[in-house]
Protein backbone atom coordinates (compact mmCIF):
# COMPACT_ATOMS: atom_id res chain seq x y z
CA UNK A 1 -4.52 6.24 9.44
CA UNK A 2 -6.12 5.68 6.09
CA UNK A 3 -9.44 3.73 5.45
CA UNK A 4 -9.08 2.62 1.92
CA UNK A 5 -11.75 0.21 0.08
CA UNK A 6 -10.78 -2.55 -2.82
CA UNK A 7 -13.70 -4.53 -4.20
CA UNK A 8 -13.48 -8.38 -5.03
CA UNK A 9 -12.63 -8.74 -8.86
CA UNK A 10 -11.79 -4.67 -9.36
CA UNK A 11 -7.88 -3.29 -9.72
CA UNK A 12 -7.16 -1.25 -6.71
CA UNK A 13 -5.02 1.65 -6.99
CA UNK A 14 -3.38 4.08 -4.10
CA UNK A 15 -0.80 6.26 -4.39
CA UNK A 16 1.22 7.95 -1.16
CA UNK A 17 2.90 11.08 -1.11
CA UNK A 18 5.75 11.53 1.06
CA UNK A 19 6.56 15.04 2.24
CA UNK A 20 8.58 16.26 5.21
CA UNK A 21 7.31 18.68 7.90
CA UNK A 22 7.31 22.07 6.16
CA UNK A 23 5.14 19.93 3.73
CA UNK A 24 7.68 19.86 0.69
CA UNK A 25 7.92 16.45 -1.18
CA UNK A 26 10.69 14.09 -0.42
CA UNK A 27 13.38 12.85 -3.21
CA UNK A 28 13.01 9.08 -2.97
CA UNK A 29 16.06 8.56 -5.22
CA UNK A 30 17.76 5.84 -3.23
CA UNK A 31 14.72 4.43 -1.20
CA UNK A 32 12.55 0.85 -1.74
CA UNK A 33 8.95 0.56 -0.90
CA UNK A 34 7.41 -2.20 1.10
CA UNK A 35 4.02 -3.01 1.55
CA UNK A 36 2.08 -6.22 3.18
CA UNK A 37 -2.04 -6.77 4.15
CA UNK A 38 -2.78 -8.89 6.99
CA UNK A 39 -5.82 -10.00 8.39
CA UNK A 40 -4.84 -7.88 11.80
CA UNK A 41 -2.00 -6.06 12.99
CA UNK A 42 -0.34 -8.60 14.90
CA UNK A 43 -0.88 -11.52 12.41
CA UNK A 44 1.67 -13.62 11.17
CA UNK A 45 -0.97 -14.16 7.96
CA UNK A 46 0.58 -12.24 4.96
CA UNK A 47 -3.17 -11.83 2.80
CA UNK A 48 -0.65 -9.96 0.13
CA UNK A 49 2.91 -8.40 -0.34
CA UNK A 50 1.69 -5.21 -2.01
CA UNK A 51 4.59 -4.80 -3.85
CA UNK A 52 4.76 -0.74 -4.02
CA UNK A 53 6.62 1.07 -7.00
CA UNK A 54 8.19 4.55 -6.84
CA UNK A 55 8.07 5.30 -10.29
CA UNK A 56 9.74 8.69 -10.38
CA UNK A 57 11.69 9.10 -6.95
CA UNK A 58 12.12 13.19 -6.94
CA UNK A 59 8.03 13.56 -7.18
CA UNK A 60 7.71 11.27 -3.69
CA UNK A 61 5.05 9.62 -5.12
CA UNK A 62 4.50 5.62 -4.36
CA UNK A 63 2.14 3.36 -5.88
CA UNK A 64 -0.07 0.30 -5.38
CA UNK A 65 -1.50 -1.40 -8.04
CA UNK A 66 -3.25 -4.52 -7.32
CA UNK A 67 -4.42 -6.14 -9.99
CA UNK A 68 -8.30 -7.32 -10.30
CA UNK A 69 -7.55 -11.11 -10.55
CA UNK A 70 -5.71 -10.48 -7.53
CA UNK A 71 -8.10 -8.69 -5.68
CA UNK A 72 -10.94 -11.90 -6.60
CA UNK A 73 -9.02 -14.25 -4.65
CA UNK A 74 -8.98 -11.91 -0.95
CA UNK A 75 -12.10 -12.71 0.91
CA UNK A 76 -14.34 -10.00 1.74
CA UNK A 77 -13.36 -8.17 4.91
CA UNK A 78 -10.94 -5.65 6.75
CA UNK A 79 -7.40 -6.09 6.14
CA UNK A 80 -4.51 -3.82 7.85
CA UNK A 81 -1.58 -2.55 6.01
CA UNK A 82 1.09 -0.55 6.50
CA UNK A 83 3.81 1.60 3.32
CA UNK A 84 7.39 1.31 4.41
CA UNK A 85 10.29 3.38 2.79
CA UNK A 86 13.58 1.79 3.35
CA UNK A 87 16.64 3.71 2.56
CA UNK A 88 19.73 2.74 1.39
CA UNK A 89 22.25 4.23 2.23
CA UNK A 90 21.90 4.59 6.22
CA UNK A 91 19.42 1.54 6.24
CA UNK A 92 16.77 3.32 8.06
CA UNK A 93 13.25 2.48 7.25
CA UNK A 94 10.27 5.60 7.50
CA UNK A 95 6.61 4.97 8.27
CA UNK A 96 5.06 6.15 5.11
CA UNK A 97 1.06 5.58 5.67
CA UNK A 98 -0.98 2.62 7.12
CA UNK A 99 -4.45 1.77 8.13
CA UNK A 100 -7.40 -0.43 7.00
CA UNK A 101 -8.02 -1.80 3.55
CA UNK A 102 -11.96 -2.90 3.47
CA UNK A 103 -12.22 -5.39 1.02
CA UNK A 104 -15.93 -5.79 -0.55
CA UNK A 105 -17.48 -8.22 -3.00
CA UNK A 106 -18.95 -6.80 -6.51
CA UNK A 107 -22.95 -6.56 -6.23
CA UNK A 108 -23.22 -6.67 -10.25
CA UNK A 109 -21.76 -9.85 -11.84
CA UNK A 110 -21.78 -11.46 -15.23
């Protein structure tokens, strides 16, 4: 599980790297991303879709970008979230990386 922080007002960026067992990176040509932030696990809440890219499938690579005026309007706190690979062509969806997102407000302002 990943602890991750955002701050209020700041772009956020993550990226995930999906490798199989003898650690080699995955080919993603072929799968979607999925990504949501809830206030808890089991909450029907959606804080934010994520909306994760994978912009070049064969490095396994998939990115968040969340973009600072984005990031102003979550409230301070802990936030759970979860990456999701979905795969086309046997419909089978892969647990990519999840955890906590800590969400904390900016200390200098203008």
């Amino acid at each position: 599980m990943a602890k991750l922080y955002a701050y209020s007002g700041s772009t956020f960026s993550a990226t995930f790297t999906c490798k199989d067992a003898a650690g080699a990176v995955v080919n993603l040509t072929g799968h979607t991303a999925r990504a949501m932030l809830r206030p808890s696990v089991s909450s029907d809440t959606l804080t934010l879709n994520m909306a994760p890219t994978i912009p070049t499938p064969a490095n396994g690579i998939v990115s968040i970008t969340i973009a600072d005026e984005t990031t102003a309007t979550i409230d301070a706190g802990t936030y759970h979230f979860d990456v999701l690979l979905d795969k086309a062509s046997d419909g089978s969806v892969i647990y990519l990386a999840g955890g906590t997102i800590v969400v904390r407000e900016q200390v200098t302002r203008t």
